[in-house]
C-alpha atoms as a PDB file:
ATOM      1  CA  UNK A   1       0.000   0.000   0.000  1.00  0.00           C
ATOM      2  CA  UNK A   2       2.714   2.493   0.910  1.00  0.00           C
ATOM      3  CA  UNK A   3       4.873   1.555  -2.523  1.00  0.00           C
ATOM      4  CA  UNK A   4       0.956   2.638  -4.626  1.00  0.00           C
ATOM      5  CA  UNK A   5       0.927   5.585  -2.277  1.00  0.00           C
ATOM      6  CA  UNK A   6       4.269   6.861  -3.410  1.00  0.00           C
ATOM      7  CA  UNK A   7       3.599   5.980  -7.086  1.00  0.00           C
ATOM      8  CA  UNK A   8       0.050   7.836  -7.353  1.00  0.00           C
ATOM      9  CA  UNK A   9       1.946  10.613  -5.308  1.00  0.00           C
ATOM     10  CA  UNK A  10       5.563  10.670  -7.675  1.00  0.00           C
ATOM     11  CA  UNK A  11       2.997  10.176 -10.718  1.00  0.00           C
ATOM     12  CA  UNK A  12       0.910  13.327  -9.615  1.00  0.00           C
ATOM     13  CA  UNK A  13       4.174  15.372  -8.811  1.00  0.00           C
ATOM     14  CA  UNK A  14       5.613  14.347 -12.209  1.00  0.00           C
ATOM     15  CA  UNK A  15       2.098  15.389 -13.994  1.00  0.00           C
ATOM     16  CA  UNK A  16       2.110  19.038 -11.928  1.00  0.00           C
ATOM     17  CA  UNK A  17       5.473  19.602 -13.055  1.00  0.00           C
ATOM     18  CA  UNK A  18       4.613  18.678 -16.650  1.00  0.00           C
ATOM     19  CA  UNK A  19       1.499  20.847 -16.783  1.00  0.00           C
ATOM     20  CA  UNK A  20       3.788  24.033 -15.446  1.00  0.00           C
ATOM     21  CA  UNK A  21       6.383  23.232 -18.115  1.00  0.00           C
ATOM     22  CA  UNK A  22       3.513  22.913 -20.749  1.00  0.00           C
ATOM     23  CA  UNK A  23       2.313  26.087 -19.672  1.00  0.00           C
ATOM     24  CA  UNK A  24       5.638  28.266 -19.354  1.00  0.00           C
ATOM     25  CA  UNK A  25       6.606  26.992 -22.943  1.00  0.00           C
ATOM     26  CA  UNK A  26       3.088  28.472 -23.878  1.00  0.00           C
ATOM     27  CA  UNK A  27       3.412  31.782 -22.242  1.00  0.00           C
ATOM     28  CA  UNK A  28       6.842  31.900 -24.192  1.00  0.00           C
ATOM     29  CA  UNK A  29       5.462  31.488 -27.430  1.00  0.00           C
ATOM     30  CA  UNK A  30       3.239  33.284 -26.818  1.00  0.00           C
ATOM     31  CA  UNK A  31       5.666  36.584 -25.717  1.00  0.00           C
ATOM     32  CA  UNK A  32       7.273  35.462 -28.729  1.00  0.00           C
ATOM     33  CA  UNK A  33       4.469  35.838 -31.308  1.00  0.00           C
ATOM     34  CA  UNK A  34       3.553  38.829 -29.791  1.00  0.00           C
ATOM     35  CA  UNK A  35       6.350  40.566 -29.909  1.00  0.00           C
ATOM     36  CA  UNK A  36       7.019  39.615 -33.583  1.00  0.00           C
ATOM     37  CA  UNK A  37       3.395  40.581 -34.198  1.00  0.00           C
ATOM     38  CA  UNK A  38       4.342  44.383 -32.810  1.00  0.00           C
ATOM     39  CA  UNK A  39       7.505  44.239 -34.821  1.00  0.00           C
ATOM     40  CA  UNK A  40       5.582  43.350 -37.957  1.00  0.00           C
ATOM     41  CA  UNK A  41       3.088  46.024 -37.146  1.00  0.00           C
ATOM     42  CA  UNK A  42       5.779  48.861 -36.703  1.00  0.00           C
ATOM     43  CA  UNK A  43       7.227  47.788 -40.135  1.00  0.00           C
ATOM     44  CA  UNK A  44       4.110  47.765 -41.624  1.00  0.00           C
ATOM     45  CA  UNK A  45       2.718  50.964 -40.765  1.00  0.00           C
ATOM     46  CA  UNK A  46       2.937  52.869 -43.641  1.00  0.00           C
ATOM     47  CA  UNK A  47       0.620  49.943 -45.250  1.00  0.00           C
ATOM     48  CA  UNK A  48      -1.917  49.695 -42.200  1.00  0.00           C
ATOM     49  CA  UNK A  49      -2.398  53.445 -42.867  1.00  0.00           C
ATOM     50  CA  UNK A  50      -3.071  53.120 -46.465  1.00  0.00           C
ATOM     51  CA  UNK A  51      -5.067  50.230 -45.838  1.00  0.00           C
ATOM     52  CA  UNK A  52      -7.137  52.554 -43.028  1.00  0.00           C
ATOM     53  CA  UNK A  53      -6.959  55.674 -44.960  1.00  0.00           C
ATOM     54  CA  UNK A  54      -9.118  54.161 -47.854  1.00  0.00           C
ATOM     55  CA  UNK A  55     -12.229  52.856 -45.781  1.00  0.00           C
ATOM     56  CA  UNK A  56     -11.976  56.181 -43.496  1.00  0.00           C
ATOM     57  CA  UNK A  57     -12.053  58.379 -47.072  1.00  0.00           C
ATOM     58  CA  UNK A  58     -14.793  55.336 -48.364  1.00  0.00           C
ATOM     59  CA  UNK A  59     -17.012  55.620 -45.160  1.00  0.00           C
ATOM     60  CA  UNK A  60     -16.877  59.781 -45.514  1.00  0.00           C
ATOM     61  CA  UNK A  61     -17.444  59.799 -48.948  1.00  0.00           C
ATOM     62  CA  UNK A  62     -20.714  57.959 -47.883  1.00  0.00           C
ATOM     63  CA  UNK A  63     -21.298  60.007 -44.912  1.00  0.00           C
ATOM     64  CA  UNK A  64     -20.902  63.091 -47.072  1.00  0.00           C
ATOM     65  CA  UNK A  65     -22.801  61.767 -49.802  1.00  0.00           C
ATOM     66  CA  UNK A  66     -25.620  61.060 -47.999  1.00  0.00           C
ATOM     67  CA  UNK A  67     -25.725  63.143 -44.897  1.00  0.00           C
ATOM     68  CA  UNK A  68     -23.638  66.238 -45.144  1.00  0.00           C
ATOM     69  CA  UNK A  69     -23.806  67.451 -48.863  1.00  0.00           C
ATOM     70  CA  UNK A  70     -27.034  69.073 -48.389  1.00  0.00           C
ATOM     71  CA  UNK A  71     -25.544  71.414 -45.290  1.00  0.00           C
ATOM     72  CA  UNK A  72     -22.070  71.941 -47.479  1.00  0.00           C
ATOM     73  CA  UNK A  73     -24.511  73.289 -50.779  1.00  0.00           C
ATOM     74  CA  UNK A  74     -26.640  75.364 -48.369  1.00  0.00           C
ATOM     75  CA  UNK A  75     -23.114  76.407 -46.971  1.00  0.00           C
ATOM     76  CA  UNK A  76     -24.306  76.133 -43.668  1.00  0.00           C
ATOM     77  CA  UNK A  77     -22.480  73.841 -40.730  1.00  0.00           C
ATOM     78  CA  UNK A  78     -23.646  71.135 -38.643  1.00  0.00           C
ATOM     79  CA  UNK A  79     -25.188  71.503 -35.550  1.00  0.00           C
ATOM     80  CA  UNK A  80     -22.963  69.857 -32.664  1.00  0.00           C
ATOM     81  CA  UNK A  81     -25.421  67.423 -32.356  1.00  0.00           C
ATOM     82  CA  UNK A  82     -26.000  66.250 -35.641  1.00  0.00           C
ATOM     83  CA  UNK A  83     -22.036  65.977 -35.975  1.00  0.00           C
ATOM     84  CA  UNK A  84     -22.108  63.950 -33.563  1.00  0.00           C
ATOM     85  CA  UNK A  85     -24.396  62.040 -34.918  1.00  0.00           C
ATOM     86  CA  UNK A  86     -22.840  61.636 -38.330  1.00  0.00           C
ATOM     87  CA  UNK A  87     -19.080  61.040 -36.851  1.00  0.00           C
ATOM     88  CA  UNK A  88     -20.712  57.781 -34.573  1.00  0.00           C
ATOM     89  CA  UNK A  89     -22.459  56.945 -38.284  1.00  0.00           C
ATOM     90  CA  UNK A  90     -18.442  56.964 -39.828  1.00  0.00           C
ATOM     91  CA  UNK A  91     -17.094  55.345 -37.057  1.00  0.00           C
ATOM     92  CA  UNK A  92     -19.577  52.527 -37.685  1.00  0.00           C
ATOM     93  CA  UNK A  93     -19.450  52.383 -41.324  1.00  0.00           C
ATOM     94  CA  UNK A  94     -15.764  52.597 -41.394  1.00  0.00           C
ATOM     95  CA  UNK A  95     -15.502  49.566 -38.685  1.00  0.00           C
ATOM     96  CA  UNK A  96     -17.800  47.729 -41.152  1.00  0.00           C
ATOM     97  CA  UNK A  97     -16.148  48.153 -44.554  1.00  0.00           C
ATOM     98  CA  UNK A  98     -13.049  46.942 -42.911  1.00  0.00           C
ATOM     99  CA  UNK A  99     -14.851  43.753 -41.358  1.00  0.00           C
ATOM    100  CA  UNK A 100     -13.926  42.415 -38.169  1.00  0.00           C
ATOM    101  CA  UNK A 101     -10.656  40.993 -38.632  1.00  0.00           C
ATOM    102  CA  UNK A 102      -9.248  44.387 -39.726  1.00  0.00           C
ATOM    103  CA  UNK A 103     -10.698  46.332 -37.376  1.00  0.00           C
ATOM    104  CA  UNK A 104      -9.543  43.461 -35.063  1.00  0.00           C
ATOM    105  CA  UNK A 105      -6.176  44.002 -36.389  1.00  0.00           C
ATOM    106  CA  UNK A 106      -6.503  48.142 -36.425  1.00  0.00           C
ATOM    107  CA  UNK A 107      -7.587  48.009 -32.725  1.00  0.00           C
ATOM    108  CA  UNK A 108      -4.326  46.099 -31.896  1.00  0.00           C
ATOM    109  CA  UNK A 109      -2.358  48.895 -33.402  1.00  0.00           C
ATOM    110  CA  UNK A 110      -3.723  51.663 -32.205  1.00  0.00           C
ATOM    111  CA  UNK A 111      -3.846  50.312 -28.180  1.00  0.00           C
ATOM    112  CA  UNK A 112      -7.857  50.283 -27.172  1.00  0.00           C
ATOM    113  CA  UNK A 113     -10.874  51.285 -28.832  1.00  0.00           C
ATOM    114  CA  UNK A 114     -11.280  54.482 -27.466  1.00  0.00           C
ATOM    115  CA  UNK A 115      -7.342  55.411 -29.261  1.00  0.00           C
ATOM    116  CA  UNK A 116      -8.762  53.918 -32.352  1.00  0.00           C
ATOM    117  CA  UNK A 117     -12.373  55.449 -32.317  1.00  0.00           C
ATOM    118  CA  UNK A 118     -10.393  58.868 -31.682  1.00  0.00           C
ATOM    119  CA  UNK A 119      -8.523  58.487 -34.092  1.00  0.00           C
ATOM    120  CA  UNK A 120     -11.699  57.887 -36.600  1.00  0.00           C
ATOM    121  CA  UNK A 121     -12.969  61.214 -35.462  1.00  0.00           C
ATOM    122  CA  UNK A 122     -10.110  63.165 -35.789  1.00  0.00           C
ATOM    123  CA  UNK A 123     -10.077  61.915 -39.347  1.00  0.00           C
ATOM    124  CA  UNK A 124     -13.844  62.852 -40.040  1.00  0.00           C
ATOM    125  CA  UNK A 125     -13.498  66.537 -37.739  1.00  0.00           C
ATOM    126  CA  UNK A 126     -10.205  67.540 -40.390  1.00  0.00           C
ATOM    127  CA  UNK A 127     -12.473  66.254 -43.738  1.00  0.00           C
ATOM    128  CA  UNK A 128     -15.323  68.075 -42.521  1.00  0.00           C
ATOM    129  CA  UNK A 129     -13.634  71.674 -41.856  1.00  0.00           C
ATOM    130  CA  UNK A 130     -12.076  70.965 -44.768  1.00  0.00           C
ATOM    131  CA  UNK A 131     -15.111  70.906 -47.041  1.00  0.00           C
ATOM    132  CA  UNK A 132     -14.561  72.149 -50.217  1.00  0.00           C
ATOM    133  CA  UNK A 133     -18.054  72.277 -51.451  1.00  0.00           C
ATOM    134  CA  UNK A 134     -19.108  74.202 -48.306  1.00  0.00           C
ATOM    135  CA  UNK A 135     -16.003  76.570 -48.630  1.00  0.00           C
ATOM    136  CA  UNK A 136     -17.250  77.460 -51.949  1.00  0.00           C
ATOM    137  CA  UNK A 137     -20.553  77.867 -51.260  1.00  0.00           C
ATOM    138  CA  UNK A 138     -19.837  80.157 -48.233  1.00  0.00           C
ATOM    139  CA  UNK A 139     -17.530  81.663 -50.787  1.00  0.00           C
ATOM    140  CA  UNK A 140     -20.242  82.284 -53.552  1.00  0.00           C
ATOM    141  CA  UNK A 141     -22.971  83.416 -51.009  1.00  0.00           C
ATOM    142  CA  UNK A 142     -20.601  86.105 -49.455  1.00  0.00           C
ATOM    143  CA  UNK A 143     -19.589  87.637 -52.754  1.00  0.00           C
ATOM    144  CA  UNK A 144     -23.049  87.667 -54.060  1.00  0.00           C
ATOM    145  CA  UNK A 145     -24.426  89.479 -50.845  1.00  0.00           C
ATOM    146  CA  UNK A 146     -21.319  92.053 -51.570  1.00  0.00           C
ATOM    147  CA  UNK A 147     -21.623  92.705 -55.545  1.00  0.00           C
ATOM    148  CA  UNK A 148     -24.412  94.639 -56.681  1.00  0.00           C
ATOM    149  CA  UNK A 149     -24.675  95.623 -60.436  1.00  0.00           C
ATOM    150  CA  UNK A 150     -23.612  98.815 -61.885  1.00  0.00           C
ATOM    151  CA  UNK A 151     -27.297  99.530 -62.976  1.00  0.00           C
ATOM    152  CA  UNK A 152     -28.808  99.350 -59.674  1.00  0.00           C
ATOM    153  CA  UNK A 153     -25.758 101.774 -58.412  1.00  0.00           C
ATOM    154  CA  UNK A 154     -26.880 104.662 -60.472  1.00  0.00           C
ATOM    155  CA  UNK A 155     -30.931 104.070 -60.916  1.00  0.00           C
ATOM    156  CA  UNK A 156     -33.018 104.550 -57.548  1.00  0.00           C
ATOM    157  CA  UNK A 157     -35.122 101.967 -56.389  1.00  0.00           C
ATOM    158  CA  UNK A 158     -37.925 104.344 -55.955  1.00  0.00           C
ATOM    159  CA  UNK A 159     -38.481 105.549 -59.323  1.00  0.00           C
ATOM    160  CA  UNK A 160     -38.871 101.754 -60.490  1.00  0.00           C
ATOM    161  CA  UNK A 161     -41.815 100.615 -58.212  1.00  0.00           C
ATOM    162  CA  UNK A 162     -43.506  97.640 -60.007  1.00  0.00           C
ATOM    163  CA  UNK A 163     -47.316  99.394 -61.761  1.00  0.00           C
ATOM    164  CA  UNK A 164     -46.226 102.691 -61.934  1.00  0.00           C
ATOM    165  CA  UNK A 165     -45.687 104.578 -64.950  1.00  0.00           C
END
């Protein structure tokens, strides 16, 4: 009985010690990959940028498109509301073009969500004041409220009343 004992109790040692091995070679590898992974993410920057900077210009174009144009032709600006609104909209759209393994893969590089998702609206805040359709229109309403024609300059606009001879 005492020779079993100290089998079953050499046998369970043995099998602890295996199991800590097992999992000390894991957390190894696993340092390992993930350290190569944030090697091969520095390296690749440039290309997870490209890769990002298409769906963020993608999603906008769609936010614009849909959302935003009419406020940029009426050259008027977004209440802080509705840009909220529309940048949650991009953030969403953008996370969805790229499908979850990208995003996966974006919110690895940029730390957390909330680094990424600021990110994402830093993007759509610098498009946005950067509107060239709404620049112009401002542009156009201002120098048609300034400009008034050389005929009305000279003429008075109370010898032209509307039914009078």
């Amino acid at each position: 009985m005492l020779i079993n004992d100290i089998v079953w109790l050499t046998f369970l040692l043995l099998s602890i010690g295996l199991l800590l091995i097992i999992g000390v070679v894991r957390w190894s590898v696993s340092l390992h990959y993930r350290e190569k992974r944030n090697e091969r993410m520095i390296l690749k920057f440039a290309d997870y940028t490209a890769v990002l900077s298409f769906f963020m210009e993608k999603a906008y174009d769609i936010i614009h498109k849909d959302k935003i144009l009419i406020y940029s032709l009426e050259a008027t600006k977004l209440s802080d509301k509705d840009f909220g609104v529309y940048s949650k909209e991009f953030i969403r759209l953008t996370m969805k073009l790229m499908g979850p393994t990208l995003t996966s893969e974006m919110l690895k590089l940029h730390g957390d969500l909330d680094t990424f998702t600021f990110y994402l609206v830093e993007f759509f805040n610098s498009k946005y004041e950067d509107d060239e359709i709404r620049r112009a229109s401002v542009e156009n309403l201002m120098q048609s409220d300034i400009e008034v024609p050389e005929a009305l300059k000279h003429e008075s606009t109370l010898s032209k009343i509307p039914g009078q001879p």
